[in-house]
Structure formats: C-alpha cells, structure tokens
C-alpha atoms as a PDB file:
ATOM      1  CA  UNK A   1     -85.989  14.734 -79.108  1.00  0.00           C
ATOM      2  CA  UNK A   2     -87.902  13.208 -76.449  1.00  0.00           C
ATOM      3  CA  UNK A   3     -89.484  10.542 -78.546  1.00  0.00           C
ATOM      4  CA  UNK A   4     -86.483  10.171 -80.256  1.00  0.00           C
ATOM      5  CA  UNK A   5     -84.607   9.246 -76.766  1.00  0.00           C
ATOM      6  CA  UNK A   6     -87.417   6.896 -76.037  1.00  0.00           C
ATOM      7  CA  UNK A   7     -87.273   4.535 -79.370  1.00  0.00           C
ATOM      8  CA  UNK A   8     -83.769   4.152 -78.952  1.00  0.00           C
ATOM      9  CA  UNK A   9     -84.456   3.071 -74.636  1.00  0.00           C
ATOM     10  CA  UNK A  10     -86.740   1.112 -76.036  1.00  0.00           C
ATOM     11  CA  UNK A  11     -85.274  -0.925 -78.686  1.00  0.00           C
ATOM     12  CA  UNK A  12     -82.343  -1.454 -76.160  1.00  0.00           C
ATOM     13  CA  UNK A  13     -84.810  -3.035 -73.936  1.00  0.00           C
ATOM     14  CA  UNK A  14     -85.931  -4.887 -76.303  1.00  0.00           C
ATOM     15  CA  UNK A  15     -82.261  -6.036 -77.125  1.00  0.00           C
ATOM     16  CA  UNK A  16     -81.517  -6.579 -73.689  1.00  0.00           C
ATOM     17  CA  UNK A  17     -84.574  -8.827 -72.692  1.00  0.00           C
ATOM     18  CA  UNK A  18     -84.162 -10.652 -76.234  1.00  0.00           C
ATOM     19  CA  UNK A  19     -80.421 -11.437 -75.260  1.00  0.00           C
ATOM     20  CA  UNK A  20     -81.308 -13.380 -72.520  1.00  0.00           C
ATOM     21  CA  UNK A  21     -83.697 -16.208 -73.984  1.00  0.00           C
ATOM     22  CA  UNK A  22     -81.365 -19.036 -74.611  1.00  0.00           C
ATOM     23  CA  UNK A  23     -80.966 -19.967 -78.604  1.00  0.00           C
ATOM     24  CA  UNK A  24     -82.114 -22.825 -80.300  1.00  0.00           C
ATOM     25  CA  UNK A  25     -80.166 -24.618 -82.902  1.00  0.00           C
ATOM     26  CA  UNK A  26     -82.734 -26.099 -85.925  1.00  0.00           C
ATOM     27  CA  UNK A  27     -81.583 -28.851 -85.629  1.00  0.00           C
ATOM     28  CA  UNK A  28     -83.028 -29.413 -82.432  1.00  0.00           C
ATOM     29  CA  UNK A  29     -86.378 -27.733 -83.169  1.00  0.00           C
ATOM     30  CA  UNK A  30     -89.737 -30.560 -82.534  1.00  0.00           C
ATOM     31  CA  UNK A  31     -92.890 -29.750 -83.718  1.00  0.00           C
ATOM     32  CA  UNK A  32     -94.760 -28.480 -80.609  1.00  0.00           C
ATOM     33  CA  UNK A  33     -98.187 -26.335 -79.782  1.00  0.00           C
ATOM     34  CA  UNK A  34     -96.547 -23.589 -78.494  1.00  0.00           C
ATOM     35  CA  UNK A  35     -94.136 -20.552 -79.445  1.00  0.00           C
ATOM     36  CA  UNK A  36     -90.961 -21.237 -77.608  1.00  0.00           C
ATOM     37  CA  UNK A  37     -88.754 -21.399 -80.643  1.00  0.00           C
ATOM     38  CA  UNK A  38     -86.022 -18.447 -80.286  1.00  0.00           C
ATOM     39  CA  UNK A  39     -83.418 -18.951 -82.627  1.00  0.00           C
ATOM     40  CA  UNK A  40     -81.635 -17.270 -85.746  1.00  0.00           C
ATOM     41  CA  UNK A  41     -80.662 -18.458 -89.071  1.00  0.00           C
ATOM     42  CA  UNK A  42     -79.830 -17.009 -92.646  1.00  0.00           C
ATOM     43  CA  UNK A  43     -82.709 -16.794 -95.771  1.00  0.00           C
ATOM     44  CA  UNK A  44     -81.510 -19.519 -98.278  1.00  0.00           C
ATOM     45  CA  UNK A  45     -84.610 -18.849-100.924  1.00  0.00           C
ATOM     46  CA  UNK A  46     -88.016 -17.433-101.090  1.00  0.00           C
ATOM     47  CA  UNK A  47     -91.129 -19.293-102.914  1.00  0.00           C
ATOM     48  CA  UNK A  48     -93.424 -17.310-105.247  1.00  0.00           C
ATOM     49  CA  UNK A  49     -95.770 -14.743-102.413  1.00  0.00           C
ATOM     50  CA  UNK A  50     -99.469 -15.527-102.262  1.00  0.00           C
ATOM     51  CA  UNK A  51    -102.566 -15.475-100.649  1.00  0.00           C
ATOM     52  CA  UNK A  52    -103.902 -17.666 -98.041  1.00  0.00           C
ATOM     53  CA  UNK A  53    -107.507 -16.333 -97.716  1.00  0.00           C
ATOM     54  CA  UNK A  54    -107.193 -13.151 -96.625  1.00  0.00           C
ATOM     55  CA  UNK A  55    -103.288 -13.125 -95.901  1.00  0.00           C
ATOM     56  CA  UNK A  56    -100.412 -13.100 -97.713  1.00  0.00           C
ATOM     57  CA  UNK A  57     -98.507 -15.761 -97.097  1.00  0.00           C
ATOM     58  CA  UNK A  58     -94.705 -16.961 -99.086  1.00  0.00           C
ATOM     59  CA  UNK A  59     -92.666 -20.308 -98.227  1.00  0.00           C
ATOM     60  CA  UNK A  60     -89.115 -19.893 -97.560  1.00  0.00           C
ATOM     61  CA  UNK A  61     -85.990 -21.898 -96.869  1.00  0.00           C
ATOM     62  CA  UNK A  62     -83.460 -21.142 -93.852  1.00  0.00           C
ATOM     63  CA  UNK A  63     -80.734 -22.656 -92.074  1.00  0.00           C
ATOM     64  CA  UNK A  64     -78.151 -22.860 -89.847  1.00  0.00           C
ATOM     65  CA  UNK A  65     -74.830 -24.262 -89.325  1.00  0.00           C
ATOM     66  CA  UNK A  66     -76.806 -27.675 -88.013  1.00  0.00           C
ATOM     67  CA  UNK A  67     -79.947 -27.753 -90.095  1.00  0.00           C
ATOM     68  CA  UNK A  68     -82.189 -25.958 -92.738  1.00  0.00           C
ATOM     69  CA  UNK A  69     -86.113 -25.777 -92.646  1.00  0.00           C
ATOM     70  CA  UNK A  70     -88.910 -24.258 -94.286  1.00  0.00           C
ATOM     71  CA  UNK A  71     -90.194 -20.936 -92.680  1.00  0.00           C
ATOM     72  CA  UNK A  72     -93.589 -19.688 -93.238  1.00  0.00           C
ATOM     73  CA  UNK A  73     -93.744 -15.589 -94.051  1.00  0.00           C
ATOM     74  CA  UNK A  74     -97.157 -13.954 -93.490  1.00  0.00           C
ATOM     75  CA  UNK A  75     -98.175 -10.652 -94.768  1.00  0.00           C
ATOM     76  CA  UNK A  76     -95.399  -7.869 -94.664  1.00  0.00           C
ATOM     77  CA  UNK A  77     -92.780 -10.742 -93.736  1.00  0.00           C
ATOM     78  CA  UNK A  78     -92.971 -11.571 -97.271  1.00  0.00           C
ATOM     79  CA  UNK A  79     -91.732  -8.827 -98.989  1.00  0.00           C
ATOM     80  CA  UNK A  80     -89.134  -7.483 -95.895  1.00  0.00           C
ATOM     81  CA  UNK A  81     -86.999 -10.781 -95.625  1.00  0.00           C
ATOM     82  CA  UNK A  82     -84.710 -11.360 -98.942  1.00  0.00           C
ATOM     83  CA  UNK A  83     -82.338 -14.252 -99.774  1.00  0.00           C
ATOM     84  CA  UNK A  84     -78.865 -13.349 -97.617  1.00  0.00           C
ATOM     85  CA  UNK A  85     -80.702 -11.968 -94.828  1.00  0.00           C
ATOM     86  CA  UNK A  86     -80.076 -13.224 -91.518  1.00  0.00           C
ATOM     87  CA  UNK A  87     -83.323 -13.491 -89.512  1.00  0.00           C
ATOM     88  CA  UNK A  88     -83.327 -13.691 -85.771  1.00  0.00           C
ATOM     89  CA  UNK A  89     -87.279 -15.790 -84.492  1.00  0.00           C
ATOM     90  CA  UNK A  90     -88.077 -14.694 -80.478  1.00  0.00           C
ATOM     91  CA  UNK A  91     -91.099 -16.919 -79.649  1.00  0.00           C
ATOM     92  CA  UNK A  92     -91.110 -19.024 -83.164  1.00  0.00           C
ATOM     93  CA  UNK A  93     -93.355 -22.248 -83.560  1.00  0.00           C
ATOM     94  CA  UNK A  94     -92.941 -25.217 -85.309  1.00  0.00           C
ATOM     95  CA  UNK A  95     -95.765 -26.677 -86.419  1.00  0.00           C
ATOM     96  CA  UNK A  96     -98.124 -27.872 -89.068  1.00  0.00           C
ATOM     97  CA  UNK A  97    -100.139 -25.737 -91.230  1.00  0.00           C
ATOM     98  CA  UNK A  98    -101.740 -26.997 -94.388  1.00  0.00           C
ATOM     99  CA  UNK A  99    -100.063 -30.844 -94.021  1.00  0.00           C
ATOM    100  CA  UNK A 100     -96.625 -28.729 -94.067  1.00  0.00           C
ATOM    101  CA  UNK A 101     -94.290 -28.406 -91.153  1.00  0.00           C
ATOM    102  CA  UNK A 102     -93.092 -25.278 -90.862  1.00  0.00           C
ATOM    103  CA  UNK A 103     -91.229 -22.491 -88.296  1.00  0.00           C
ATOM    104  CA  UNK A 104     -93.042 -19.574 -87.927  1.00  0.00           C
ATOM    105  CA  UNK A 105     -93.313 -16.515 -86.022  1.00  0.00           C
ATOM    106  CA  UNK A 106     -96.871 -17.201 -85.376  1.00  0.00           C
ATOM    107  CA  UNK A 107     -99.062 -14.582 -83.519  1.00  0.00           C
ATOM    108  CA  UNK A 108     -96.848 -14.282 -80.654  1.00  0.00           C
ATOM    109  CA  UNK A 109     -93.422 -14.393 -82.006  1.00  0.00           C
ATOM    110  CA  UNK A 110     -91.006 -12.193 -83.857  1.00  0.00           C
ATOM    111  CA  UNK A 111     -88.812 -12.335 -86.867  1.00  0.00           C
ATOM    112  CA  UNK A 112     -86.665  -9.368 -86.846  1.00  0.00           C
ATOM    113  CA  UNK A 113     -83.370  -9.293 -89.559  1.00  0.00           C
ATOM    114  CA  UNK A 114     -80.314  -9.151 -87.771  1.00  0.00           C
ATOM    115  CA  UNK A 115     -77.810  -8.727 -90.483  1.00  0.00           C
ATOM    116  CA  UNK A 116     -76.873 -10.265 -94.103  1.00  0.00           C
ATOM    117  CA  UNK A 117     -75.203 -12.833 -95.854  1.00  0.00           C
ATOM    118  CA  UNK A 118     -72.575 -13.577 -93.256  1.00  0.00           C
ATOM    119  CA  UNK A 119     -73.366 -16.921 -91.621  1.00  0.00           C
ATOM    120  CA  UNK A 120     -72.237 -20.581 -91.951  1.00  0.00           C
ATOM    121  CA  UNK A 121     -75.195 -22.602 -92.717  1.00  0.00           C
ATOM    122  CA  UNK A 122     -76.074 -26.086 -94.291  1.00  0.00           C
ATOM    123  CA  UNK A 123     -78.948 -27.155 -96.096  1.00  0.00           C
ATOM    124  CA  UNK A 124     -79.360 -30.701 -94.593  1.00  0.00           C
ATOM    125  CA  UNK A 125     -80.910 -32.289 -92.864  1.00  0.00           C
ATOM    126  CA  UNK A 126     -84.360 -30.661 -93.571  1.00  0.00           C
ATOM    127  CA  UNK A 127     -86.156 -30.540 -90.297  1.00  0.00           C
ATOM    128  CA  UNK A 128     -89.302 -30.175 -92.589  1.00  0.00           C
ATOM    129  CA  UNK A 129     -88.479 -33.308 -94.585  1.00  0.00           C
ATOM    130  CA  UNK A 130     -88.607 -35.806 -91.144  1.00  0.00           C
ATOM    131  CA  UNK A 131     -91.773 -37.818 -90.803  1.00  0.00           C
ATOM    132  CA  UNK A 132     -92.972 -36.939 -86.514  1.00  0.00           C
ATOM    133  CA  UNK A 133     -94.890 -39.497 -84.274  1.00  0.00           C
ATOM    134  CA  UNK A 134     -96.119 -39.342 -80.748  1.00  0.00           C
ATOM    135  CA  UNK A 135     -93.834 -39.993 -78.280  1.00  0.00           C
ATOM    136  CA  UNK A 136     -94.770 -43.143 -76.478  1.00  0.00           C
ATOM    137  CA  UNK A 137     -93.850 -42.707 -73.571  1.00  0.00           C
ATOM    138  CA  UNK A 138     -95.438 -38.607 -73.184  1.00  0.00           C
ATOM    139  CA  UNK A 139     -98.126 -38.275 -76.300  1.00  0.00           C
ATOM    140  CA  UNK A 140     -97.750 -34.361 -76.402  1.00  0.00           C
ATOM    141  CA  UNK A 141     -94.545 -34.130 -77.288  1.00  0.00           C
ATOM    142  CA  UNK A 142     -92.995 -35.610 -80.625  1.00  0.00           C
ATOM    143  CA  UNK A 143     -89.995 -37.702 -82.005  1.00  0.00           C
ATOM    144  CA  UNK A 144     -88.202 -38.656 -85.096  1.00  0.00           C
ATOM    145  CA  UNK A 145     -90.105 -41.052 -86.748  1.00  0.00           C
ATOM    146  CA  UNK A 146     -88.516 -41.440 -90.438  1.00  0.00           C
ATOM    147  CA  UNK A 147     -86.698 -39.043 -92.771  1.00  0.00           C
ATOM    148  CA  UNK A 148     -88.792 -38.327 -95.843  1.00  0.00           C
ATOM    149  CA  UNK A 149     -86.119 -36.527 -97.705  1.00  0.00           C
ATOM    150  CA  UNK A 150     -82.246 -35.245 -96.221  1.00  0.00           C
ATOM    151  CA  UNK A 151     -83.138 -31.792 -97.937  1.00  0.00           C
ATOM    152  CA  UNK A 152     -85.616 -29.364 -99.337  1.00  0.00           C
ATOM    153  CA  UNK A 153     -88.045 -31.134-102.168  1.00  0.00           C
ATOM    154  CA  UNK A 154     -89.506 -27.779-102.114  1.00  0.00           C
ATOM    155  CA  UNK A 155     -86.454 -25.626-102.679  1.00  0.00           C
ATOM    156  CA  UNK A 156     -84.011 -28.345-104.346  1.00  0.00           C
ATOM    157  CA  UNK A 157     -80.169 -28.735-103.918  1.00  0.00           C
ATOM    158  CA  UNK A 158     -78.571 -26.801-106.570  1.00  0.00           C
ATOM    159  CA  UNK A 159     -75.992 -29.368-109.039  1.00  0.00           C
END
C-alpha cells in the first residue's frame, strides 16, 4: 500500500511540475543546442524501426495545429508510440543528427503519451523541410533561411 501511495504522489508531482513549463507550438520550434523544447503533438506515421549502432532508432512524423515535423524515436520509444497517439516532449531538442533535423527527447527530455487520436493537427509547413542559417546579428541562434519542401518528403502527403 505504501508504495502504492507513493507512485501515485509521485506521478502527481510529476504532473504538477510538468504543468507549469510553458508550451511550445512547432511551429515556433529553431534548431538549438539545448533541450528546452516542451511541447505536445499527435503521431501522424512511423518509418520502418532500425538500428543506429547500438540503438534502435525509428523516424516519425508529428504535428500540431500550426506545424508538423519529424521526431526521432530511440530504443523503447519506437515500439511504445503508435500512429493516433498524442505525445507530450518536456525538455525536447531540435537539432541535427545524421544531416536530418529532427525533435527529440534527447538524453534529458521526455516523451510521455498523453492520450489518442483526438487533436487538430496539420501537416504543413514541415519544420524539418526549412533550410536554417546563422543569425547575423547573434551566430548561436538560427533563422529561416529557405523552405526546402512545405511538407514531409519523408512521409508524403496522401492524394
């Protein structure tokens, strides 16, 4: 009973301190070095899973009602997360890994599923598909340079 008691304090701690970091909308998500991405969104499609040296790694597509992007799943990510699920990221980053820009948990953050299939979303713009540069006027952060492609070339626009 005890431990019982002290899952459920805990998760509403968890909740609690969670509830407080302000949301993100993707569309307003720049590629940055750190994990300060906290945001939610609904799983659109899932690529094949595979490896990435040791981990297991699968390429998805998300959105929300101002964007969609690709999100990078690592190891048990990949097979918990299903098309329909809504996905809430604490402490996401988007970044670059292998020449692709992605939103990920990353090492700090947290994807946790927050519900299913009920959630306005649209599928562009990509923020994966935009071309960054260096900000001129403050090199470490980024702007929008060009867009390569208004959606997914990865996970294309059904007819």
């Amino acid at each position: 009973m005890g431990s019982r008691f002290l899952l459920i304090k805990l998760n509403y701690i968890v909740q609690f301190i969670f509830s407080d970091l302000p949301m993100i909308s993707l569309k307003d998500i720049v590629p940055a070095a750190t994990n300060t991405i906290t945001t939610q969104f609904i799983l659109l499609d899932k690529g094949n899973i595979g490896q990435d040296g040791k981990e297991t790694t699968c390429l998805a597509l998300v959105a929300d009602e101002t964007a969609s992007v690709h999100f990078q799943l690592w190891g048990d990510e990949c097979h918990f997360f299903e098309p329909g699920d809504i996905i809430h990221l604490t402490n996401g980053i988007f970044s670059y890994h292998r020449s692709n820009l992605v939103l990920r948990a990353g090492k700090k953050g947290r994807a946790e599923k927050a519900g299913e299939f009920n959630m306005l979303f649209v599928e562009t713009p990509n923020m994966s598909e935009i071309k960054w540069a260096n900000d001129p006027t403050n090199p470490r952060k980024f702007v929008k340079e060009a867009v390569l492609s208004s959606h997914s070339r990865i996970f294309p626009t059904l007819p």
